[in-house]
Protein backbone atom coordinates (compact mmCIF):
# COMPACT_ATOMS: atom_id res chain seq x y z
CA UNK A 1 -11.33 -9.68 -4.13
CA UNK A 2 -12.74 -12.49 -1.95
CA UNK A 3 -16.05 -13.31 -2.24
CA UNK A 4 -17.31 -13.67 1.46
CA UNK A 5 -15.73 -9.76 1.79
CA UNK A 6 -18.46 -7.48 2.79
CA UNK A 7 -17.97 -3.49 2.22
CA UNK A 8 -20.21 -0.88 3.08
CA UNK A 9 -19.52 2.95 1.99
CA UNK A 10 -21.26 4.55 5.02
CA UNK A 11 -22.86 4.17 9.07
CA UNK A 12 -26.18 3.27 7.48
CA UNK A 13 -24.90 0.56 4.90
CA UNK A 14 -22.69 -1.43 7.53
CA UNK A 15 -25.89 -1.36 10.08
CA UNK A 16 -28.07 -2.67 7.38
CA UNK A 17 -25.69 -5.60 6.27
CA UNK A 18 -22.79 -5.98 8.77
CA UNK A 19 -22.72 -8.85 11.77
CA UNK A 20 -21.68 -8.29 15.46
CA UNK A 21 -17.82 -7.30 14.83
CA UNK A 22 -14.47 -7.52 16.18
CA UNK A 23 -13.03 -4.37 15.00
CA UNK A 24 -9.91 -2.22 14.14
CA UNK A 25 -9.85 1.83 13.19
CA UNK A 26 -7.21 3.83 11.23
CA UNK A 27 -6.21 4.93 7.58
CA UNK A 28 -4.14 1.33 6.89
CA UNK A 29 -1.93 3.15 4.64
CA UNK A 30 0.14 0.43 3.14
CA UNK A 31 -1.81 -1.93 5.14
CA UNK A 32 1.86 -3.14 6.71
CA UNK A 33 3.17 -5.21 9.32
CA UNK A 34 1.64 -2.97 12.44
CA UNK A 35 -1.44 -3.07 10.32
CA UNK A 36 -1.64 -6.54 9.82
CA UNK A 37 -0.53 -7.26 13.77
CA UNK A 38 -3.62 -5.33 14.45
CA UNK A 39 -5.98 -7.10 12.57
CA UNK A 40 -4.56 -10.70 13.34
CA UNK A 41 -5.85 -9.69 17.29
CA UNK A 42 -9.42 -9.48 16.03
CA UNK A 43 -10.16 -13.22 15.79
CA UNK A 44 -11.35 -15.46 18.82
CA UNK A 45 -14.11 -12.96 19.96
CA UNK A 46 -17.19 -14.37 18.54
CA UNK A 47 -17.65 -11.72 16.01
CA UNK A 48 -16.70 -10.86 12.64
CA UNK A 49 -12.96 -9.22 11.87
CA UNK A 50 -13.99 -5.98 10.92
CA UNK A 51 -11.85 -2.86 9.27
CA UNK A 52 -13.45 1.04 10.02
CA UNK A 53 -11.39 3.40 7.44
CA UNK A 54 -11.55 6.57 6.13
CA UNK A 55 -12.10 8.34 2.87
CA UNK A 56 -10.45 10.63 1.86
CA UNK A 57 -7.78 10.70 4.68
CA UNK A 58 -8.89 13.01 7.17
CA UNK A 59 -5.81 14.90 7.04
CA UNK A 60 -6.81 16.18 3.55
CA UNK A 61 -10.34 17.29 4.55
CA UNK A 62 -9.55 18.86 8.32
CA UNK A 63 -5.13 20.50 7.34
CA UNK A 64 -4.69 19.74 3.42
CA UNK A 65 -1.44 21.59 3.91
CA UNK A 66 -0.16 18.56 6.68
CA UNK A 67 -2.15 15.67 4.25
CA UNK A 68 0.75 12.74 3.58
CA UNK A 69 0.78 11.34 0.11
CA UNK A 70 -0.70 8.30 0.13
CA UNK A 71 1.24 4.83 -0.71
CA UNK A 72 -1.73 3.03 -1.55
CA UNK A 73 -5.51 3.23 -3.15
CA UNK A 74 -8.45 2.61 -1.61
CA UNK A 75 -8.89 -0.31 -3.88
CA UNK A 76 -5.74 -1.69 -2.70
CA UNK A 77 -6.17 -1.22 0.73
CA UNK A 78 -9.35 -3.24 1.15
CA UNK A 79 -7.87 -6.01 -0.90
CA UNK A 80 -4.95 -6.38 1.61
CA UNK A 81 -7.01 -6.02 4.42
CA UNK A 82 -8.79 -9.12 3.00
CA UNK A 83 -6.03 -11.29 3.19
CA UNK A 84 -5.32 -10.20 6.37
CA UNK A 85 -7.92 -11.70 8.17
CA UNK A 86 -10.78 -9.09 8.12
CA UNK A 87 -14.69 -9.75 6.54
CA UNK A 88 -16.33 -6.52 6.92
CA UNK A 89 -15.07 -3.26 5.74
CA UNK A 90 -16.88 0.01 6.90
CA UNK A 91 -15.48 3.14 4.68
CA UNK A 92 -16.72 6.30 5.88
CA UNK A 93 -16.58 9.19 3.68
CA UNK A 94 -14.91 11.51 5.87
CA UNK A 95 -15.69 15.70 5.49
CA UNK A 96 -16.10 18.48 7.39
CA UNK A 97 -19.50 17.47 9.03
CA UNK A 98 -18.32 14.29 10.48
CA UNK A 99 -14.40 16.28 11.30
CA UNK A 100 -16.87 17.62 13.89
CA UNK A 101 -18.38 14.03 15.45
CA UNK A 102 -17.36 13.95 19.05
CA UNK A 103 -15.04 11.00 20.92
CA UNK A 104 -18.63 9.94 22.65
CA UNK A 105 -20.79 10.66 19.52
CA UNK A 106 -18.06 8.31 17.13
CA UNK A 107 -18.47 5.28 19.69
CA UNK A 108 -22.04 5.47 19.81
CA UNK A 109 -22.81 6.16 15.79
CA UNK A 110 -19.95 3.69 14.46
CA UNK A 111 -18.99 1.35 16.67
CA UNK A 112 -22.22 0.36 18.28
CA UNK A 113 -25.13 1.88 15.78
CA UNK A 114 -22.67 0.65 12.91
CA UNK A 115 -20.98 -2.37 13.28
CA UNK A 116 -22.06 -3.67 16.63
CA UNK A 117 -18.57 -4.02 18.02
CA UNK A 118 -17.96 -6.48 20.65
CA UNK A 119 -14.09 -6.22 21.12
CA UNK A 120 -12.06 -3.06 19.75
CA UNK A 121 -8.23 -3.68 19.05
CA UNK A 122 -6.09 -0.31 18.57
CA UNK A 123 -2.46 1.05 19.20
CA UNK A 124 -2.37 2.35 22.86
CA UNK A 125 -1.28 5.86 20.53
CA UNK A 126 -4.90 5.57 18.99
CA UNK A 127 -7.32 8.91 19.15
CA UNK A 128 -10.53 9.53 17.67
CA UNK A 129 -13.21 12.25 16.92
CA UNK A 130 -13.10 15.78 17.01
CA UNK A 131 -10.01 17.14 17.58
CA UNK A 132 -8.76 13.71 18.14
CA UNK A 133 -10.17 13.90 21.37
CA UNK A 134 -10.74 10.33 22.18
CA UNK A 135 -8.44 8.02 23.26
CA UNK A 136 -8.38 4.53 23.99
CA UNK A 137 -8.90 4.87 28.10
CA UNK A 138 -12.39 6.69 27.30
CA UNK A 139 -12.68 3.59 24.76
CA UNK A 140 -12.33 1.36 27.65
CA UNK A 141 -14.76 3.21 29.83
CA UNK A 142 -17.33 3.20 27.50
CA UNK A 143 -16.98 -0.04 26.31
CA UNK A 144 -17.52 -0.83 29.95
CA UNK A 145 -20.97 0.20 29.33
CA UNK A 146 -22.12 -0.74 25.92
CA UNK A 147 -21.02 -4.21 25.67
CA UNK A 148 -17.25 -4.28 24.08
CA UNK A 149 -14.07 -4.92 25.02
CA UNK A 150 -11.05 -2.88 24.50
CA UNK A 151 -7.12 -3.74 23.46
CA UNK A 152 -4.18 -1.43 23.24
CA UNK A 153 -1.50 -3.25 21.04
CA UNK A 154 1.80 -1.82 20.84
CA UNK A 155 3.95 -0.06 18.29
CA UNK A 156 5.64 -2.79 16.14
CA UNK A 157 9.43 -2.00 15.06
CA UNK A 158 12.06 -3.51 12.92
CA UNK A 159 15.59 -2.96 13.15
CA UNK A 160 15.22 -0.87 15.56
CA UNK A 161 12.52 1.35 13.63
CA UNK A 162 8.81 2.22 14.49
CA UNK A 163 7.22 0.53 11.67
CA UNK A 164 4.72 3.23 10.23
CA UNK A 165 3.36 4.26 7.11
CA UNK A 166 5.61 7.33 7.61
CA UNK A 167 8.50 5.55 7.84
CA UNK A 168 7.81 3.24 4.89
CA UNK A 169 7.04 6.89 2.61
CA UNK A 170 10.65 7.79 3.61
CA UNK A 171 12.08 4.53 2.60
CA UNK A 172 10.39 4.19 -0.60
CA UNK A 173 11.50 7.69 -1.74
CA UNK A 174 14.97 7.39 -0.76
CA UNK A 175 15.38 3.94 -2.78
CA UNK A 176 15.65 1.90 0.42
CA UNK A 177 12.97 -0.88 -1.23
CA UNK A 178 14.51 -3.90 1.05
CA UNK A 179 13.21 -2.38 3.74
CA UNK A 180 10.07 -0.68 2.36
CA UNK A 181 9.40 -4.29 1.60
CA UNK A 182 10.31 -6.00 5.10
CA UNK A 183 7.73 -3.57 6.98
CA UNK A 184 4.96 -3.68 4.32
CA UNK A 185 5.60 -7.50 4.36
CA UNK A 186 5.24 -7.39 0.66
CA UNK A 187 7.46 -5.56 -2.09
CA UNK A 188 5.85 -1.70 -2.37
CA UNK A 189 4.10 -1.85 -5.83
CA UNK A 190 1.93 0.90 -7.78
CA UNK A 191 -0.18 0.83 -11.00
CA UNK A 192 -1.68 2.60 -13.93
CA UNK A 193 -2.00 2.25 -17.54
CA UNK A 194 0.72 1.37 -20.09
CA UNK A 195 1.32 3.91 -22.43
CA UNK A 196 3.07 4.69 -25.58
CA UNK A 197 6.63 5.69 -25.03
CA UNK A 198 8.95 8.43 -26.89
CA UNK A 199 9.97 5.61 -29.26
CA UNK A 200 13.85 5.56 -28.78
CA UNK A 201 14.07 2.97 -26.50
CA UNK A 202 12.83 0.28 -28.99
CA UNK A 203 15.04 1.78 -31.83
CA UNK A 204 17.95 2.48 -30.08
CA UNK A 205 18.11 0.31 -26.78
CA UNK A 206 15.70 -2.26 -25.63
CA UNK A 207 11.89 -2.05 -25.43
CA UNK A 208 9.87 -1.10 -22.68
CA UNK A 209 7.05 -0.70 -21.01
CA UNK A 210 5.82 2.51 -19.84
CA UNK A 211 4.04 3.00 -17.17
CA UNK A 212 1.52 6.08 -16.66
CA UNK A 213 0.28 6.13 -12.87
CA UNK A 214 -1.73 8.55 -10.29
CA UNK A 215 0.52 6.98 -7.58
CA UNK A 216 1.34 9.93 -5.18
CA UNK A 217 4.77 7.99 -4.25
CA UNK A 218 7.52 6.51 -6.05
CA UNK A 219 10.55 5.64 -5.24
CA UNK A 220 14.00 7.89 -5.98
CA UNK A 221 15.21 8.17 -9.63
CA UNK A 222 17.12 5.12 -10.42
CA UNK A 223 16.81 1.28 -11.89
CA UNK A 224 15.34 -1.20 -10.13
CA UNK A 225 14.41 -4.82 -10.12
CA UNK A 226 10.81 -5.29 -10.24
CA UNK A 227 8.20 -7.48 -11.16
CA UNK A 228 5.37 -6.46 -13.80
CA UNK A 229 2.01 -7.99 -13.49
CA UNK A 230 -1.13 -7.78 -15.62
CA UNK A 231 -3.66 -6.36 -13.51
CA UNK A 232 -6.16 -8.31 -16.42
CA UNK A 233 -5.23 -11.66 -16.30
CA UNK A 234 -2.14 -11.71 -13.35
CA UNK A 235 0.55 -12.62 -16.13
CA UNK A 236 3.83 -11.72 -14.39
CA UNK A 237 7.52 -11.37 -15.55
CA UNK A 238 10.78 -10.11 -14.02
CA UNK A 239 11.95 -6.64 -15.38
CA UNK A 240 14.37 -3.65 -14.52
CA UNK A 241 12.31 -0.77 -14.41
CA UNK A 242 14.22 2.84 -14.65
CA UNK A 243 12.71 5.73 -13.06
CA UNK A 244 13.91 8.94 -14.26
CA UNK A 245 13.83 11.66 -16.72
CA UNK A 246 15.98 9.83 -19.41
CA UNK A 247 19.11 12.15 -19.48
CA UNK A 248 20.93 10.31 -21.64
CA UNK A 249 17.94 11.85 -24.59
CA UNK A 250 17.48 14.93 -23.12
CA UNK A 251 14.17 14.17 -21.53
CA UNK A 252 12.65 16.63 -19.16
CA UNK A 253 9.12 15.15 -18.14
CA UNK A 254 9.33 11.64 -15.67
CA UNK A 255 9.10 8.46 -17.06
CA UNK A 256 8.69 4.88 -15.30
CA UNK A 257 10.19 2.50 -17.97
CA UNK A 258 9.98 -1.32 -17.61
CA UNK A 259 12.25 -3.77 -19.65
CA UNK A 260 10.66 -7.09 -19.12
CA UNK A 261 13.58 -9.90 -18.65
CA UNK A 262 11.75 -13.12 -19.85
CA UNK A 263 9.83 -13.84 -22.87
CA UNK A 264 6.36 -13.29 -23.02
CA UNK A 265 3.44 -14.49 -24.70
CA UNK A 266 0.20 -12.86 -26.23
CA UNK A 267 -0.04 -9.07 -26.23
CA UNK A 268 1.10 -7.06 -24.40
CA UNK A 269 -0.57 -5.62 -20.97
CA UNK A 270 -2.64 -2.61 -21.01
CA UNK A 271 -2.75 -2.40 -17.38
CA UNK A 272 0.05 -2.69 -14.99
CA UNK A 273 1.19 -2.97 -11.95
CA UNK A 274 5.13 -2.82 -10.82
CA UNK A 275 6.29 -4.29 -7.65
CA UNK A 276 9.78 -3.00 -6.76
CA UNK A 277 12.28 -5.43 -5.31
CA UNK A 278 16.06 -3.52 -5.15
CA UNK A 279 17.51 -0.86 -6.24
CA UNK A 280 20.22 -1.65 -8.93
CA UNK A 281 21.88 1.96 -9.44
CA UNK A 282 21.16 5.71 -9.68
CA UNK A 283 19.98 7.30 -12.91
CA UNK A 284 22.74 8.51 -15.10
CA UNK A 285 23.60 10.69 -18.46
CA UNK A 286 25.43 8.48 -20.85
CA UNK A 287 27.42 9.54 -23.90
CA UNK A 288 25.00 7.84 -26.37
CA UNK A 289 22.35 5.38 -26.81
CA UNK A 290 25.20 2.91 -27.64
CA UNK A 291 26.66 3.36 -23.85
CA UNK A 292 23.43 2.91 -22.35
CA UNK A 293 22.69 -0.03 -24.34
CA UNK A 294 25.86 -1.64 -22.67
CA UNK A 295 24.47 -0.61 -18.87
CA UNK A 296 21.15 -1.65 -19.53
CA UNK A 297 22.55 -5.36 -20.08
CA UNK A 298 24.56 -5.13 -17.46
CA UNK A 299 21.15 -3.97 -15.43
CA UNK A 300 19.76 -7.14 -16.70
CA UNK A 301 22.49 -9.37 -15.50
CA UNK A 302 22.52 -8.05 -12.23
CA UNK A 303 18.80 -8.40 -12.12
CA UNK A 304 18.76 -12.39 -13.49
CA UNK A 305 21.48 -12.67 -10.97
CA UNK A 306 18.97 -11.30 -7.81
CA UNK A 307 15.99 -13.55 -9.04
CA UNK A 308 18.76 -16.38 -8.68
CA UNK A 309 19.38 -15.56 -5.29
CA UNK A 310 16.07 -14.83 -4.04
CA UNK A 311 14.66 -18.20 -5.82
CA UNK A 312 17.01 -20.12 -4.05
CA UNK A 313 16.38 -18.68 -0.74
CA UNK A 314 13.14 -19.26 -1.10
CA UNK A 315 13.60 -22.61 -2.19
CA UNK A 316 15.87 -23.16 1.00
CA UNK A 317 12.87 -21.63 3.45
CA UNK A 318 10.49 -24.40 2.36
């Protein structure tokens, strides 16, 4: 994480350490292209680039039963924010006492007791405080008064689709990666620990990876091309990951499996993290380990044969 990143865990923190800020508001799920449009209006004003975000989503704490599962970790989310531009990061721990802050009450206690905004960029959809009763008109109106300025950005779309963290959920767990990827404006990647495996796979198939993760979405049972990186020492190799309950040997619990592609050196990773690039085929039952053998080679081909392709694109874009 960069070094010149400030984050403070609380109103009385980011008034302690934070400078005069430009600022943005919302959960950043995914931190994606709308996301990222947001935050690239923050420079230019004299301030800081600064990121006010919740935790735990305040759907959990204020309708558990409406809460979306979450692409992303906090972690994750303040890294990406980073490279998007933004230097302070206010993270308030959101529960049922400050469900109840009022629209006027939020302004006053984050934005100006907090972190000093100057200028305030949010998507002309944007509401805030109790009730989401605030909206970005009685932004503007107060901001009229205590010193800030105010910017509605629009919705951002691609394709014809509302980019949203919504959206990006529903492509992710229907396989649709390419896209997934084109509106995070990075491939969708999780993490967790690598753990030992039911032992087949190395007898009877090809070793693997396997991958044990609190990631509360994955994408549809199949076999992708992905990347694996060591979340120790950023080590990374190309792989076809299968996600699935491994039919073929009468498996019943879910298992993220990773084949790495290309040879690797030193031992192997402990932690992991899996960046997902397309989606090769669905899961299947084969008759034996023997047939799946065969598949998972031709997996392998098809997946040297997409690193090819995207190599040389990229090598065509520079």
């Amino acid at each position: 994480m960069r070094s010149d990143l400030i984050v403070a865990r609380g109103l009385a923190e980011a008034s302690a350490r934070f400078a005069a800020s430009a600022v943005t508001i919302g959960n950043f799920d995914g931190v994606h292209i709308g996301h990222q449009t947001l935050m690239a209006r923050l420079g230019g004003h004299g301030a800081v680039p600064t990121a006010v975000t919740f935790d735990p989503h305040p759907t959990s704490v204020v309708a558990p039963d409406r809460a979306p599962r979450l692409m992303t970790q906090l972690h994750q989310r303040i890294e990406w924010m980073a490279e998007a531009g933004i230097r302070q990061v206010l993270v308030i721990p959101f529960d049922r006492e400050f469900s109840r802050v009022s629209p006027v009450d939020f302004v006053q206690q984050v934005l100006v007791d907090a972190v000093r905004a100057r200028h305030v960029a949010v998507g002309t959809n944007f509401r805030f405080g109790h009730k989401q009763g605030g909206t970005v008109e009685l932004l503007r109106e107060m901001g009229v008064t205590l010193g800030f300025t105010v910017e509605g950005v629009g919705a951002v779309t691609f394709r014809g689709k509302l980019v949203s963290s919504t959206e990006i959920r529903k492509c992710v767990e229907t396989g649709r990666l390419a896209l997934a990827m084109r509106m995070l404006g990075r491939p969708f990647g999780i993490e967790g620990d690598v753990v030992p495996g039911h032992g087949v796979g190395s007898a009877q198939t090809v070793s693997t990876l396997n991958l044990a993760t609190s990631a509360q979405v994955l994408p549809a049972r199949g076999v992708y091309v992905t990347q694996v990186r060591d979340l120790d020492t950023d080590r990374r190799w190309a792989a076809v990951t299968n996600i699935g309950f491994r039919p073929t040997f009468g498996g019943d619990t879910l298992a993220i499996e990773s084949h790495v592609i290309e040879a690797y050196q030193g031992k192997p990773p402990a932690r992991i993290g899996l960046d997902f690039f397309h989606r090769i085929r669905d899961e299947r039952k084969f008759p034996d380990a023997a047939a799946l053998k065969v598949q998972i080679l031709r997996d392998v081909g098809r997946a040297h044969a997409w690193w090819r392709r995207a190599r040389k694109y990229r090598a065509g874009r520079l």
